[in-house]
C-alpha atoms as a PDB file:
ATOM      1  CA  UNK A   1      73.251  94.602 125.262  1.00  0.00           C
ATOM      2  CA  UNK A   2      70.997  92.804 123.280  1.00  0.00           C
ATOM      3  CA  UNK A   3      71.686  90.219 119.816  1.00  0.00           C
ATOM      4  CA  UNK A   4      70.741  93.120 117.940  1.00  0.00           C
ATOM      5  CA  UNK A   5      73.733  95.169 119.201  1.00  0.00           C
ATOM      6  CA  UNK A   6      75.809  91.994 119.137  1.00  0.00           C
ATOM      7  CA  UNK A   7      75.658  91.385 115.556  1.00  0.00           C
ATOM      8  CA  UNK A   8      75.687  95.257 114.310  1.00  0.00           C
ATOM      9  CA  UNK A   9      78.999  95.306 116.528  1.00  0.00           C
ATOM     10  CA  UNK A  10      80.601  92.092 115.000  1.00  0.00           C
ATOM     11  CA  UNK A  11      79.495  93.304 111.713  1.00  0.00           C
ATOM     12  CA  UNK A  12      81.788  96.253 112.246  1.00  0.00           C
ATOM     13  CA  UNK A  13      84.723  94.999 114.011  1.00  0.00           C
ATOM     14  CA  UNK A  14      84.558  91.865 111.332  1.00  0.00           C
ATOM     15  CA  UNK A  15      84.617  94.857 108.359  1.00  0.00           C
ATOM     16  CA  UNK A  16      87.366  96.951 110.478  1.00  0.00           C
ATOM     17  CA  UNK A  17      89.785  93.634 110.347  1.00  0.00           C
ATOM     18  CA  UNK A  18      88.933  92.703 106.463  1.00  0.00           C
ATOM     19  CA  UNK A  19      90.355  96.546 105.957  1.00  0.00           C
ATOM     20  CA  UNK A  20      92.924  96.125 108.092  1.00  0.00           C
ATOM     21  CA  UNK A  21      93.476  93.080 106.397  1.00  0.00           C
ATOM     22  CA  UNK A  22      93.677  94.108 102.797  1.00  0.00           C
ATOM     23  CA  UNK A  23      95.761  96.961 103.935  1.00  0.00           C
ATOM     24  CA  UNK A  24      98.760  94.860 104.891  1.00  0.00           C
ATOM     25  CA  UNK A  25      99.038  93.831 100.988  1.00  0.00           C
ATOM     26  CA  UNK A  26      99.113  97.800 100.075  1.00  0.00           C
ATOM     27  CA  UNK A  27     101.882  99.177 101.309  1.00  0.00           C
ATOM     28  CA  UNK A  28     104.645  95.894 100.252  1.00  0.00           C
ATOM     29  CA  UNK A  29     102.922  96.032  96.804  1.00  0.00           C
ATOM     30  CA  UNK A  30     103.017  99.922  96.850  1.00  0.00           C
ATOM     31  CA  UNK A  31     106.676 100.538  97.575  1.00  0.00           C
ATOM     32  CA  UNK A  32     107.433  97.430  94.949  1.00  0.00           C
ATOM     33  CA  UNK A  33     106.168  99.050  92.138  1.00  0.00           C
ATOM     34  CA  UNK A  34     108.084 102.011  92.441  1.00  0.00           C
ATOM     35  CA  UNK A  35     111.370 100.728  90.633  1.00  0.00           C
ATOM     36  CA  UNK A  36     109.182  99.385  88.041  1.00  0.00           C
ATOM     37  CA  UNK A  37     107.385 102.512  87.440  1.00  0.00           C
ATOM     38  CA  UNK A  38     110.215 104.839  87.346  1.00  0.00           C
ATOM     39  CA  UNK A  39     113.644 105.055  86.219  1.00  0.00           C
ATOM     40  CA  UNK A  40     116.304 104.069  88.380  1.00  0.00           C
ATOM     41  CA  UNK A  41     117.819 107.901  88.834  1.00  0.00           C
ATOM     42  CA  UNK A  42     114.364 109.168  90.182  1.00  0.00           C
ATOM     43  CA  UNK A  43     113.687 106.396  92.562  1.00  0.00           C
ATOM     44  CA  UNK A  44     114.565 109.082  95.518  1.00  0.00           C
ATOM     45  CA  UNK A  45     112.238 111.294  94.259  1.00  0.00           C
ATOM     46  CA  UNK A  46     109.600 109.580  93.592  1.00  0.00           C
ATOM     47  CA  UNK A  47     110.069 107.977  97.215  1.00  0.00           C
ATOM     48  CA  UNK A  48     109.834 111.620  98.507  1.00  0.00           C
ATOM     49  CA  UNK A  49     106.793 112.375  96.443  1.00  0.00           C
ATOM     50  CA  UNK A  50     104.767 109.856  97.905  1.00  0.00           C
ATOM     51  CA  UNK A  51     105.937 110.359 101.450  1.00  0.00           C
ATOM     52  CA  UNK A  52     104.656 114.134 101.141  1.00  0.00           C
ATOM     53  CA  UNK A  53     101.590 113.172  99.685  1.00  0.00           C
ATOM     54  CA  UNK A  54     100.681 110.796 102.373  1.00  0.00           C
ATOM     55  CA  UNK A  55     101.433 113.290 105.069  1.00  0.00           C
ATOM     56  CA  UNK A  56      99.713 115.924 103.644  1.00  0.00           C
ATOM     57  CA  UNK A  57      96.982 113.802 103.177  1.00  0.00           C
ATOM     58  CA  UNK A  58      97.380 112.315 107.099  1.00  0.00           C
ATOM     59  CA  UNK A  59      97.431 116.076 108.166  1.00  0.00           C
ATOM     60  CA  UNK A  60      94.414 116.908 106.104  1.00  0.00           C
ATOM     61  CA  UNK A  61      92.127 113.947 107.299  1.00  0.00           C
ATOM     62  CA  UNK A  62      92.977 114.242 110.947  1.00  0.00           C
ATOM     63  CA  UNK A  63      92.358 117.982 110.824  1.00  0.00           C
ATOM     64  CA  UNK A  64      89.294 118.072 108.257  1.00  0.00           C
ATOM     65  CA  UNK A  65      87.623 114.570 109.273  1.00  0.00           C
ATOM     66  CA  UNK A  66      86.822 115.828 113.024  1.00  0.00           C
ATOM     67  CA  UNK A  67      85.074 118.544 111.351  1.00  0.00           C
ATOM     68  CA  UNK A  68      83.101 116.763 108.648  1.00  0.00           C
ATOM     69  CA  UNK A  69      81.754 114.423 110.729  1.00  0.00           C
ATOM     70  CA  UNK A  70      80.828 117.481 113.351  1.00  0.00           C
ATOM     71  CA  UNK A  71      78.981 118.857 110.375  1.00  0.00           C
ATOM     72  CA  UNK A  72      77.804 116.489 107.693  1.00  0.00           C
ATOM     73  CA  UNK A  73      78.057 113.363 110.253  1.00  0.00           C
ATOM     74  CA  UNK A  74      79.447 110.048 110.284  1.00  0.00           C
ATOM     75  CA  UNK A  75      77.482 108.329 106.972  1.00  0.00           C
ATOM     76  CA  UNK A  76      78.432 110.965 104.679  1.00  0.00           C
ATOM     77  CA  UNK A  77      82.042 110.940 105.318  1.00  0.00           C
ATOM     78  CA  UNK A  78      82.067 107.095 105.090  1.00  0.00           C
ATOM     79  CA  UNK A  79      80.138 107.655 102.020  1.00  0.00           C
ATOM     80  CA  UNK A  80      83.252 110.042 100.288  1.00  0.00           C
ATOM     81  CA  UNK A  81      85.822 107.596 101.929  1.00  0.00           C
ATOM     82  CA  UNK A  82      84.326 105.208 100.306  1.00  0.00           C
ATOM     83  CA  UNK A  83      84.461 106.866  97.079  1.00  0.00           C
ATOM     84  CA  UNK A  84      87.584 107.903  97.151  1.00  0.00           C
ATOM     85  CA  UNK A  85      88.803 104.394  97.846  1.00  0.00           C
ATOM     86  CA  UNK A  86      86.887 103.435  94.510  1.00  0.00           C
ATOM     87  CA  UNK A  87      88.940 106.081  92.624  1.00  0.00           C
ATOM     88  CA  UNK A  88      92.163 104.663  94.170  1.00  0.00           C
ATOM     89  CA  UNK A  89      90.937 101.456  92.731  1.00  0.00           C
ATOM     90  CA  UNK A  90      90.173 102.219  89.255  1.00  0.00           C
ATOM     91  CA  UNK A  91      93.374 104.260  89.069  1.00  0.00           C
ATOM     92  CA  UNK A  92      95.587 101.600  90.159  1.00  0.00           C
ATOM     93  CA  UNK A  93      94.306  99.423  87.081  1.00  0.00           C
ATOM     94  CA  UNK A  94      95.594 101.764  84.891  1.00  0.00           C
ATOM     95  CA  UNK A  95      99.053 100.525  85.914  1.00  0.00           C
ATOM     96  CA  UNK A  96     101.448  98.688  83.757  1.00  0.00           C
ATOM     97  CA  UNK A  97     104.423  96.713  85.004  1.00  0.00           C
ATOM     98  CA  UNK A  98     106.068  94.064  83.209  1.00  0.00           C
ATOM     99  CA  UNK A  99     105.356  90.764  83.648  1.00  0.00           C
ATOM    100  CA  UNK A 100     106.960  88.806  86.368  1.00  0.00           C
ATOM    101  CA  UNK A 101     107.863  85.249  85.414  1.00  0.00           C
ATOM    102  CA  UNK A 102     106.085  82.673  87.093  1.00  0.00           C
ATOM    103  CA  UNK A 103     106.931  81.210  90.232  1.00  0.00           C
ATOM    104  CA  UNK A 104     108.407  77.993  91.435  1.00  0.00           C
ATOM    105  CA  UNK A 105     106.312  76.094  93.854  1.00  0.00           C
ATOM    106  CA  UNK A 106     107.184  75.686  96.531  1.00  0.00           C
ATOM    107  CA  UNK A 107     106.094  74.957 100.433  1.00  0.00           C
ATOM    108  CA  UNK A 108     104.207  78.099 102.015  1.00  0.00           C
ATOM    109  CA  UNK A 109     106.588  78.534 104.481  1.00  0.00           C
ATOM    110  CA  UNK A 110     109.078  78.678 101.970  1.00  0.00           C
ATOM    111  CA  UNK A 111     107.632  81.565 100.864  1.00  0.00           C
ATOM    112  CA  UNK A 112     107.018  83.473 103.906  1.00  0.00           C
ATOM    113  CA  UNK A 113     110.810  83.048 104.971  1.00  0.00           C
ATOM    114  CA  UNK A 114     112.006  84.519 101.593  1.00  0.00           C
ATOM    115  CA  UNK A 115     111.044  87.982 103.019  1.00  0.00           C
ATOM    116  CA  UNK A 116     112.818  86.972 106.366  1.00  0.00           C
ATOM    117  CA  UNK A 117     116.145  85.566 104.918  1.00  0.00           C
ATOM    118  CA  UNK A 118     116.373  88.733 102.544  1.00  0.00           C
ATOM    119  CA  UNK A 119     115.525  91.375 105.762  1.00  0.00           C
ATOM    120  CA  UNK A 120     118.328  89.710 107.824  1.00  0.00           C
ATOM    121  CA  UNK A 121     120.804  89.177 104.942  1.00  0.00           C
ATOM    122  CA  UNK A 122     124.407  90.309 105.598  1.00  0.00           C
ATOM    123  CA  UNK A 123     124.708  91.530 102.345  1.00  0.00           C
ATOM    124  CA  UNK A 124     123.891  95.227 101.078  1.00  0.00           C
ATOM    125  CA  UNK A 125     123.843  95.583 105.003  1.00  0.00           C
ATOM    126  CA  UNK A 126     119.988  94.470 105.389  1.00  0.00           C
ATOM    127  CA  UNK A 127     120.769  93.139 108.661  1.00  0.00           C
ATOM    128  CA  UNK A 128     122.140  96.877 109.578  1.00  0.00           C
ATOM    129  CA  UNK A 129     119.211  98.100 108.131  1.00  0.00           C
ATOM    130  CA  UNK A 130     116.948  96.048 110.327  1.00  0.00           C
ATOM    131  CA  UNK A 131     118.809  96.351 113.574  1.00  0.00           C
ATOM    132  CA  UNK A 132     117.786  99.903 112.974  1.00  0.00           C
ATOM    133  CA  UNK A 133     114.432  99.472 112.578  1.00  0.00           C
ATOM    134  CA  UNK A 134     114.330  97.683 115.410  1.00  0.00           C
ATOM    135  CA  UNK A 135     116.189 100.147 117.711  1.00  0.00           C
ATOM    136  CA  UNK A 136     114.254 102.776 116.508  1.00  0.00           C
ATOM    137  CA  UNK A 137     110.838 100.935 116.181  1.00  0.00           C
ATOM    138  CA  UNK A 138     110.874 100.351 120.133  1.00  0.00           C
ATOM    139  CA  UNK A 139     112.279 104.435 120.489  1.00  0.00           C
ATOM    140  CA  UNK A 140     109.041 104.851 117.692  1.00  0.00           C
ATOM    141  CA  UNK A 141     106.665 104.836 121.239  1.00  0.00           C
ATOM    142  CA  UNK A 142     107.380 108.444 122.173  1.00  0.00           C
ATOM    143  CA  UNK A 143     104.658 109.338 119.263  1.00  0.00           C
ATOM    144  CA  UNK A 144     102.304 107.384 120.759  1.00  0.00           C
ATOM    145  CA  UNK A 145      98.926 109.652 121.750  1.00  0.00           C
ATOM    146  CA  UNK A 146      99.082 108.987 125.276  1.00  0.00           C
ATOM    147  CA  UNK A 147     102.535 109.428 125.427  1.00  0.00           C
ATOM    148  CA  UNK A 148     102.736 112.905 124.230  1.00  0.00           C
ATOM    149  CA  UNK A 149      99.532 113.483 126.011  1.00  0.00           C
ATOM    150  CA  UNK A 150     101.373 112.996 129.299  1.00  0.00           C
ATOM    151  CA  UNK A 151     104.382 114.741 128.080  1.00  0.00           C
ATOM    152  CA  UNK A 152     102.332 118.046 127.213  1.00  0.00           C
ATOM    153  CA  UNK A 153     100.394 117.759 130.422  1.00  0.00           C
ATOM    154  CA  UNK A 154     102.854 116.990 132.515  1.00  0.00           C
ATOM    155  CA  UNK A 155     106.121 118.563 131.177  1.00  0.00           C
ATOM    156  CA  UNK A 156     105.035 121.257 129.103  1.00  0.00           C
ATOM    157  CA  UNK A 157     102.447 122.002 131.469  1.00  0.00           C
ATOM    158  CA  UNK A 158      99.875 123.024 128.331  1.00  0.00           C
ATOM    159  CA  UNK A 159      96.021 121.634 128.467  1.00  0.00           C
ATOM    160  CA  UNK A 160      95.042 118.644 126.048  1.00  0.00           C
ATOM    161  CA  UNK A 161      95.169 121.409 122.888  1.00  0.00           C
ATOM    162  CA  UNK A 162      98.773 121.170 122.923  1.00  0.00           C
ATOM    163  CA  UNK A 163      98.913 117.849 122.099  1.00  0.00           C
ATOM    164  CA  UNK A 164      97.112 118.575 118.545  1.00  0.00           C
ATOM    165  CA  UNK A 165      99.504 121.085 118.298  1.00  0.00           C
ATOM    166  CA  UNK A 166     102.584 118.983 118.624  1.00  0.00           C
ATOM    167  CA  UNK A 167     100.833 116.162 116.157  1.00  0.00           C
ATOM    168  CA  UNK A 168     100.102 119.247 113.573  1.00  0.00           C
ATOM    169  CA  UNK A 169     104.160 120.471 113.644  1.00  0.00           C
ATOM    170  CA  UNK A 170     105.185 116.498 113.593  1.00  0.00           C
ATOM    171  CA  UNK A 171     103.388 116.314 110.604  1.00  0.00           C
ATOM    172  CA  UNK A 172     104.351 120.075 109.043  1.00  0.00           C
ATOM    173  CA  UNK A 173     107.585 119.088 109.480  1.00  0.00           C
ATOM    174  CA  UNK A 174     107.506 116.077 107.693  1.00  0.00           C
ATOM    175  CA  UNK A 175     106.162 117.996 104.456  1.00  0.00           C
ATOM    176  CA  UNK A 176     108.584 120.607 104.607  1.00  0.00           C
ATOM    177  CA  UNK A 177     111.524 117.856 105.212  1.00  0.00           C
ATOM    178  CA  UNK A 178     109.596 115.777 101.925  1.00  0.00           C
ATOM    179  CA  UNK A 179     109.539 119.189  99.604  1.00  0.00           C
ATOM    180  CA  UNK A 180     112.970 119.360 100.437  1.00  0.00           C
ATOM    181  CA  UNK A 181     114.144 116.071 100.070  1.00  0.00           C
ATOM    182  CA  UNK A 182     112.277 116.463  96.509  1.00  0.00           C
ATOM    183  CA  UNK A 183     114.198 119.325  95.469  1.00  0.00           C
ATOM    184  CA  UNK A 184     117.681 117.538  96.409  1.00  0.00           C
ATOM    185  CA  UNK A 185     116.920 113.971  95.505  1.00  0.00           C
ATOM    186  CA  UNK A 186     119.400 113.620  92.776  1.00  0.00           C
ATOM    187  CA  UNK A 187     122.370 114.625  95.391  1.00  0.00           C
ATOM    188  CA  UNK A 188     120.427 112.484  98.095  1.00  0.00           C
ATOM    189  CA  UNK A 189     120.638 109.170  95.819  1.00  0.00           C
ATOM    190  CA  UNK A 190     124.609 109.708  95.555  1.00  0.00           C
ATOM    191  CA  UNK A 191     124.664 109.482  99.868  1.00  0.00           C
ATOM    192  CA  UNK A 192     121.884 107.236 100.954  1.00  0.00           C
ATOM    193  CA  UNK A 193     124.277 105.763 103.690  1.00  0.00           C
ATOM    194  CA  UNK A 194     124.969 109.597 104.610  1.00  0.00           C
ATOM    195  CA  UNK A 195     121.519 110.470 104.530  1.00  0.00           C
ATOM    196  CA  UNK A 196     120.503 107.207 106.711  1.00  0.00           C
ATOM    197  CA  UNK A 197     123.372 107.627 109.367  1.00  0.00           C
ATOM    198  CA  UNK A 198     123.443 111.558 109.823  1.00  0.00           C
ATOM    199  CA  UNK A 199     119.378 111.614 110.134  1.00  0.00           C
ATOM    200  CA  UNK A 200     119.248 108.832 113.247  1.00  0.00           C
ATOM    201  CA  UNK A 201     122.015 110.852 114.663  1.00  0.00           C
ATOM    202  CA  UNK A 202     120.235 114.302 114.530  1.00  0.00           C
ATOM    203  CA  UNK A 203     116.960 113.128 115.734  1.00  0.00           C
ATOM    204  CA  UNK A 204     118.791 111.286 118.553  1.00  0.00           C
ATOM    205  CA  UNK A 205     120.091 115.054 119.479  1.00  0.00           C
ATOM    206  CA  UNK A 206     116.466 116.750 119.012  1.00  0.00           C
ATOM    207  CA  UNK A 207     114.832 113.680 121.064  1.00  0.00           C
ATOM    208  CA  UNK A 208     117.259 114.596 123.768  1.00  0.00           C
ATOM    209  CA  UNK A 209     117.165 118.208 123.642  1.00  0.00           C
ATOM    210  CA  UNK A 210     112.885 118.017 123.753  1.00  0.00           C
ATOM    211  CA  UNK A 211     113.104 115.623 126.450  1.00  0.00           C
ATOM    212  CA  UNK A 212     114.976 118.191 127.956  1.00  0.00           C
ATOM    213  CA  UNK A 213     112.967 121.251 127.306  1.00  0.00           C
ATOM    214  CA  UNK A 214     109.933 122.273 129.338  1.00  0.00           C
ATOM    215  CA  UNK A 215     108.904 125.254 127.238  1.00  0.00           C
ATOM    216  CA  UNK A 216     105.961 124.872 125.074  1.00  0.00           C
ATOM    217  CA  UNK A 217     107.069 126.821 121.890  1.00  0.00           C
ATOM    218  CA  UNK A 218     110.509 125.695 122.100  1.00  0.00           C
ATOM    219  CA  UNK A 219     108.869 121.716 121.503  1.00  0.00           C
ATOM    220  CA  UNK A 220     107.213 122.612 118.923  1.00  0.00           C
ATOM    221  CA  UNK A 221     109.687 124.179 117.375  1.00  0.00           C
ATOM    222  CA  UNK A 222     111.935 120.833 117.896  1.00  0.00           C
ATOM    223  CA  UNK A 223     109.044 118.722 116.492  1.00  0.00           C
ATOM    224  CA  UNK A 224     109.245 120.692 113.236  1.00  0.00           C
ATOM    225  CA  UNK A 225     112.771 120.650 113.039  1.00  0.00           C
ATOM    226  CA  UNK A 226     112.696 116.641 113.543  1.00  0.00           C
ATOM    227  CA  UNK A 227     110.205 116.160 110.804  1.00  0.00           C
ATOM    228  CA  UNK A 228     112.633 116.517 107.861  1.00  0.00           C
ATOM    229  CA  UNK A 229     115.580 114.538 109.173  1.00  0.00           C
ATOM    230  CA  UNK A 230     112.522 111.627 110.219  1.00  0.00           C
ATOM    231  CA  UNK A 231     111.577 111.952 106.514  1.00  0.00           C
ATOM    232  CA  UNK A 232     115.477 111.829 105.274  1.00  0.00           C
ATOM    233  CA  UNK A 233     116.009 108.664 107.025  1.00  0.00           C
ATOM    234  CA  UNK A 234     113.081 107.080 105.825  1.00  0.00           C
ATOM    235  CA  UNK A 235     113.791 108.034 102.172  1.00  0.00           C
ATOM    236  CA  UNK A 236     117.309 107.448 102.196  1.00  0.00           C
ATOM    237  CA  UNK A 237     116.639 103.881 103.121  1.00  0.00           C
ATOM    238  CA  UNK A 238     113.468 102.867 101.220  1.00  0.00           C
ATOM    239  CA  UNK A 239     115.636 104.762  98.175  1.00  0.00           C
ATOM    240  CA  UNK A 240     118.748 102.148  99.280  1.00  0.00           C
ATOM    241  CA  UNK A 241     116.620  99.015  99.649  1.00  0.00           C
ATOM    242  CA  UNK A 242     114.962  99.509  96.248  1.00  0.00           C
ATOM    243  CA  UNK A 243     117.935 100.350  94.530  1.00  0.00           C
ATOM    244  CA  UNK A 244     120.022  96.941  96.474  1.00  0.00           C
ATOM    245  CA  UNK A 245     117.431  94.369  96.251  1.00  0.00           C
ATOM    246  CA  UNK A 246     116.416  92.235  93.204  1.00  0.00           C
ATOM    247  CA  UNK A 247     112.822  93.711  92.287  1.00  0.00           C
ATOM    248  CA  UNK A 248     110.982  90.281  92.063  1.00  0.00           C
ATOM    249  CA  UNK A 249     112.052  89.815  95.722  1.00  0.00           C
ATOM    250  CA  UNK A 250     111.120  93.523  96.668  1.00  0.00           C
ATOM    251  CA  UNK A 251     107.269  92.310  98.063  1.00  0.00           C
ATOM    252  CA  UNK A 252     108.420  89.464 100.166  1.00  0.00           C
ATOM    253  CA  UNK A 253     110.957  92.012 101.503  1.00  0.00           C
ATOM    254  CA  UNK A 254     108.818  94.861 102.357  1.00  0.00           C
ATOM    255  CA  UNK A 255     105.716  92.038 103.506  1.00  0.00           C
ATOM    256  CA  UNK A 256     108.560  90.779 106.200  1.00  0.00           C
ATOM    257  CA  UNK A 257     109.378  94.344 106.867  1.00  0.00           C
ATOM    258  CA  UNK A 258     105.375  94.986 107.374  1.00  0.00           C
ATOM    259  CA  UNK A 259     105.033  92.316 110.151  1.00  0.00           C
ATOM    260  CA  UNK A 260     108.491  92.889 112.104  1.00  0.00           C
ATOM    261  CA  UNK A 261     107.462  96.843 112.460  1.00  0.00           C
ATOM    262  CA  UNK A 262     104.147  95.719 113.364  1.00  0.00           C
ATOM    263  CA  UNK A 263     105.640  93.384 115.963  1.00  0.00           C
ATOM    264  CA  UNK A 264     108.255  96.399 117.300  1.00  0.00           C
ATOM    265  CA  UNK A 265     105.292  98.861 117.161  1.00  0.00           C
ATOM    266  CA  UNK A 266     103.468  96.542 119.889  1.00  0.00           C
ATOM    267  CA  UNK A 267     106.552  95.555 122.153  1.00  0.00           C
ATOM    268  CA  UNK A 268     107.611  99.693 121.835  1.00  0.00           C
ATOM    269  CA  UNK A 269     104.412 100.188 122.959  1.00  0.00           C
ATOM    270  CA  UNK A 270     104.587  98.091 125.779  1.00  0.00           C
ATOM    271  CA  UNK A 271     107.917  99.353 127.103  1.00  0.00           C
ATOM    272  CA  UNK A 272     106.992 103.239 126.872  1.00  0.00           C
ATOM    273  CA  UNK A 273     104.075 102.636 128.889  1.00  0.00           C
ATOM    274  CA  UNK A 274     105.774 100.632 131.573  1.00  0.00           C
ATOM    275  CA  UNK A 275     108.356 103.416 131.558  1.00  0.00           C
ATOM    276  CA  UNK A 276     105.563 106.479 131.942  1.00  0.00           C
ATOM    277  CA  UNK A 277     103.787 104.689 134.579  1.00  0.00           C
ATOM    278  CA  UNK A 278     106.742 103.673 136.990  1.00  0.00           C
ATOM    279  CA  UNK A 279     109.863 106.284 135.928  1.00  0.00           C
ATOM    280  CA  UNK A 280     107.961 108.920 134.392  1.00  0.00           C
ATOM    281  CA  UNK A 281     107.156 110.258 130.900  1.00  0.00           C
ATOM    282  CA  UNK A 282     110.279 111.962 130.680  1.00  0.00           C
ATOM    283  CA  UNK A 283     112.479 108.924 130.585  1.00  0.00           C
ATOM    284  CA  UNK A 284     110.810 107.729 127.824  1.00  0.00           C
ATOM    285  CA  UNK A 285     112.297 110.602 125.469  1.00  0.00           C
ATOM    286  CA  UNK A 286     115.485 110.016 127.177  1.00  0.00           C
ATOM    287  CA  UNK A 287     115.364 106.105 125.934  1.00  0.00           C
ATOM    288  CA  UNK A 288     114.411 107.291 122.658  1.00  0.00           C
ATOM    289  CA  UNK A 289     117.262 109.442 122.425  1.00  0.00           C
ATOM    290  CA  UNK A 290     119.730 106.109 123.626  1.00  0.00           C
ATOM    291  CA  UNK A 291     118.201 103.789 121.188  1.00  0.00           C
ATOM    292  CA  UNK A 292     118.674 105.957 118.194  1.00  0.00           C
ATOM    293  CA  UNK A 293     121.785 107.317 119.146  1.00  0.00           C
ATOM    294  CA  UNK A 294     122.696 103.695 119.322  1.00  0.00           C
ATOM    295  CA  UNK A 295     121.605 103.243 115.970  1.00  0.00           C
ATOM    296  CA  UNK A 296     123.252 105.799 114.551  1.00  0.00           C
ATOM    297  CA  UNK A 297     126.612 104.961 116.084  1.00  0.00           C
ATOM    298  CA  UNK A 298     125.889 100.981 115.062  1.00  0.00           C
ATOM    299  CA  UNK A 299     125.112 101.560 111.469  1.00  0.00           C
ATOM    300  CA  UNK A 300     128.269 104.087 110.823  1.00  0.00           C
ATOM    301  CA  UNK A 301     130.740 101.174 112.462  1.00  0.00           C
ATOM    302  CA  UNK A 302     128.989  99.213 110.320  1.00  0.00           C
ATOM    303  CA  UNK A 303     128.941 100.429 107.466  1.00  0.00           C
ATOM    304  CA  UNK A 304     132.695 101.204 106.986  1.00  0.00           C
ATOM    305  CA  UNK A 305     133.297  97.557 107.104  1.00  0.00           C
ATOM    306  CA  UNK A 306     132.930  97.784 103.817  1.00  0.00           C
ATOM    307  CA  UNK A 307     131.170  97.917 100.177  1.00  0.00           C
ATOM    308  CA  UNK A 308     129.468  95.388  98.966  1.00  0.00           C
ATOM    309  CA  UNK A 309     127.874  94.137  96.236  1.00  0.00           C
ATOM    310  CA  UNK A 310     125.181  96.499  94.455  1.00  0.00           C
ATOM    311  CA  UNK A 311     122.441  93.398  94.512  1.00  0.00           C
ATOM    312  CA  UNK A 312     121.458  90.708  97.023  1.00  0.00           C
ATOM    313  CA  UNK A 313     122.859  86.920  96.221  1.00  0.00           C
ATOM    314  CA  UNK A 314     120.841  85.366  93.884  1.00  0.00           C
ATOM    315  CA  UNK A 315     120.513  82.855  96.344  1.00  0.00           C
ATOM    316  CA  UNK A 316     117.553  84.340  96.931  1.00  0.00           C
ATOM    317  CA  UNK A 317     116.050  83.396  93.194  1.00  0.00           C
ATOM    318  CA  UNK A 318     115.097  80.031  94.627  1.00  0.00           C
ATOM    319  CA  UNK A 319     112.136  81.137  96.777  1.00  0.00           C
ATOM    320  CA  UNK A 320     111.050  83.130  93.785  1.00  0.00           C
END
């Protein structure tokens, strides 16, 4: 390899990290704005709006971005991501949000454990809420690509197609659970709890049941049917923590939620590996099943401890 290489390589991986980068401020200040920018009885569906939209859009550029580059190749399609990231820009400035009053200074790390102190709050359940994400962060591994690779060579006995086919009814399922939760968002915001509780539970049961299976249609049959009651947990809760949490503290919040998935994502992928190497691929679904069946069975003892209050302490005001 020779300097030439070197440098057009670091120049790459250097740009890859700055995006990856700057994306870890999108998605906190993203899922912030949305109690500013609509009225508190829409919240739910706007949250289900935007989770259809960025499926369909996930399904679309996996599915159409193999082919571009096939055809018009790699430059070209950078070129239109580019521009389309340009548009995303210039649209965003046409946002308006009222102003939010200036902040007390105070020690970095003061800042950064805001987010922290709020995620593992007792009150409004956040620690519930996070105990879940955690259980069902690690369980998050079975989605992994060489996970389901393994699964539909091994298991379903199917060649390397089927594992498009099982991302492409993951991710048809999640639009069709989205549309839906859409349509019923009004009567979702009265039972976020519900809707947070019952969905763990039933895609505990459909993990089992496809761990179970060995026919090829029946999985992906099981993958659609596990897309809307993924997408009703994750509404139901983003719906719940916007609606609970004081909305200047709503960015430190979802930045600490950011880095804990991340975190979970890593160790979940980890353990599923260890698993499919020394147990087999099978066991992994089986844990997956356990951990959000343990979830599900966590959150509803805990949640019938009791109500509480509709809004975080404003303890919290003095990291703000």
């Amino acid at each position: 390899m020779d300097i030439n290489q070197v440098v057009q390589l670091t120049f790459i991986y250097s740009l890859i990290g700055l995006a990856a980068f700057m994306d870890g401020f999108i998605s906190p200040s993203r899922m912030s704005l949305i109690p500013e920018l609509v009225e508190d009885t829409k919240i739910g569906k706007a949250n289900s709006l935007i989770s259809t939209t960025d499926q369909s859009f996930a399904l679309l550029g996996w599915s159409v971005g193999t082919i571009a580059i096939n055809y018009y190749g790699e430059s070209r399609v950078l070129l239109v991501s580019l521009t389309l990231l340009m548009l995303s820009f210039f649209s965003s400035l046409r946002l308006k949000i009222k102003k939010i009053k200036e902040a007390k200074k105070l020690p970095k790390w003061e800042i950064i454990k805001a987010g922290w102190f709020i995620l593992f709050s007792k009150k409004n359940h956040m620690r519930t809420i996070t105990t879940m994400d955690i259980l069902e962060g690690i369980a998050s591994g079975i989605w992994i690509g060489g996970i389901t690779l393994v699964f539909v060579i091994e298991v379903l006995n199917k060649g390397e197609q089927w594992w498009g086919f099982i991302n492409t009814s993951y991710y048809v399922g999640s639009i069709l659970g989205g549309i839906l939760i859409t349509i019923f968002s009004r009567k979702l915001e009265k039972h976020l709890i519900k809707g947070i509780i019952v969905s763990s539970f039933l895609v505990s049961m459909l993990i089992f049941f496809y761990a179970a299976n060995s026919t090829a249609w029946i999985a992906l049959v099981l993958v659609v049917i596990m897309g809307p009651f993924y997408q009703l947990r994750d509404i139901s809760q983003q719906t719940y923590i916007q609606k609970v949490t004081l909305d200047d503290s709503l960015s430190k919040l979802y930045a600490a939620k950011d880095n804990l998935y991340y975190l979970v994502f890593a160790l979940s992928v980890f353990i599923t590996g260890l698993i499919s190497d020394y147990m087999g691929v099978v066991y992994v679904y089986f844990l997956a099943f356990l951990l959000y069946l343990i979830s599900s069975i966590f959150a509803l003892i805990t949640f019938r401890k009791g109500n509480q209050s509709p809004q975080i302490d404003k303890v919290i005001n003095e990291y703000q």
